[in-house]
Protein backbone atom coordinates (compact mmCIF):
# COMPACT_ATOMS: atom_id res chain seq x y z
CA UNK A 1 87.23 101.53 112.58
CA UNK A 2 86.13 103.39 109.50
CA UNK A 3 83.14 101.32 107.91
CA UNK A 4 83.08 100.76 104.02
CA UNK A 5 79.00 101.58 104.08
CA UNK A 6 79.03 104.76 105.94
CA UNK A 7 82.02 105.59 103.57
CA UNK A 8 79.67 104.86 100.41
CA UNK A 9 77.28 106.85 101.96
CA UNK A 10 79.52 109.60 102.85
CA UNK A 11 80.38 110.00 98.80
CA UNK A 12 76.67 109.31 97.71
CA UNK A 13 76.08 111.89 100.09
CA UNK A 14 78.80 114.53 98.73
CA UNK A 15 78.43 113.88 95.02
CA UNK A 16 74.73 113.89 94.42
CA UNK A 17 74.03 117.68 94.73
CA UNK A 18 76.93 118.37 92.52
CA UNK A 19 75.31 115.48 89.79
CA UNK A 20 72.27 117.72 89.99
CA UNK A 21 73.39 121.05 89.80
CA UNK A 22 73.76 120.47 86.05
CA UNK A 23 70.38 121.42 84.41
CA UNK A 24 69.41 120.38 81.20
CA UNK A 25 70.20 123.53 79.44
CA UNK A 26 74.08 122.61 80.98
CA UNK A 27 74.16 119.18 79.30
CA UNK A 28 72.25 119.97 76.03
CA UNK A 29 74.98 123.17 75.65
CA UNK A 30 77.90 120.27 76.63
CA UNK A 31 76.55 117.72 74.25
CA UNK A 32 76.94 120.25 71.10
CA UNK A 33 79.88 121.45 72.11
CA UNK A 34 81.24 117.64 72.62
CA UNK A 35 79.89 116.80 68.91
CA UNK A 36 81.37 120.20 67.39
CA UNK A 37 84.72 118.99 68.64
CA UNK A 38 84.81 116.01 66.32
CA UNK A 39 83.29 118.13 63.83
CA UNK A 40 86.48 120.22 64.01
CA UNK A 41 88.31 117.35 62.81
CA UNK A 42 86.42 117.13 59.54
CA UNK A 43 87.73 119.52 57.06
CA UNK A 44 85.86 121.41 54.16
CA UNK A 45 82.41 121.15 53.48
CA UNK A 46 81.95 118.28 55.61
CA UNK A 47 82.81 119.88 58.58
CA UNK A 48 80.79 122.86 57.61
CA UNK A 49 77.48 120.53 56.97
CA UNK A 50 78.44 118.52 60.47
CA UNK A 51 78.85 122.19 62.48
CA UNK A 52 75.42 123.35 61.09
CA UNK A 53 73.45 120.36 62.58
CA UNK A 54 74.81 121.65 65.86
CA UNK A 55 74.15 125.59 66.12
CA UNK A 56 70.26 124.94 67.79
CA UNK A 57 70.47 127.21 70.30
CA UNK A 58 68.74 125.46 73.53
CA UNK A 59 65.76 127.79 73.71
CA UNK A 60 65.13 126.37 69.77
CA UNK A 61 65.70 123.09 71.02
CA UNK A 62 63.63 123.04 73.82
CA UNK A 63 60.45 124.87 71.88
CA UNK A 64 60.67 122.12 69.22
CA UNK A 65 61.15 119.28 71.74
CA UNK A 66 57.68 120.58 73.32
CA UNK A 67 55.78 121.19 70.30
CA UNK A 68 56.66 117.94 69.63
CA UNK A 69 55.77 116.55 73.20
CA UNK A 70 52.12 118.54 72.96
CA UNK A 71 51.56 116.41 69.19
CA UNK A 72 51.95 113.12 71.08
CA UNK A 73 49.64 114.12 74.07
CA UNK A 74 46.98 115.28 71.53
CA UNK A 75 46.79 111.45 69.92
């Protein structure tokens, strides 16, 4: 008989390399695209203000988010 735990395990198992393929340059790039979708369904200058305060490119991103990291270790 096919136990429920082993079967949990199986798909704990299975699904956790996939969860960590993603790196964080993946997500950040996901998460702007995901908020530049909605920003698409703004219209005029709206949606052009909304689309700028998503075009950080990760490398930006990730330079400011450790400059800003370094300030707080400094304290």
């Amino acid at each position: 008989m096919f136990n429920s735990k082993l079967a949990s395990f199986a798909l704990v198992v299975t699904v956790s390399p996939l969860l960590f393929a993603c790196t964080s340059q993946d997500l950040y790039e996901a998460t702007q695209e995901n908020r530049l979708q909605e920003c698409r369904k703004l219209y005029g200058a709206q949606r052009e203000e909304c689309e700028a305060q998503y075009q950080k490119s990760y490398d930006t991103y990730e330079r400011e988010r450790n400059e800003v990291i370094n300030k707080g270790k400094q304290k």
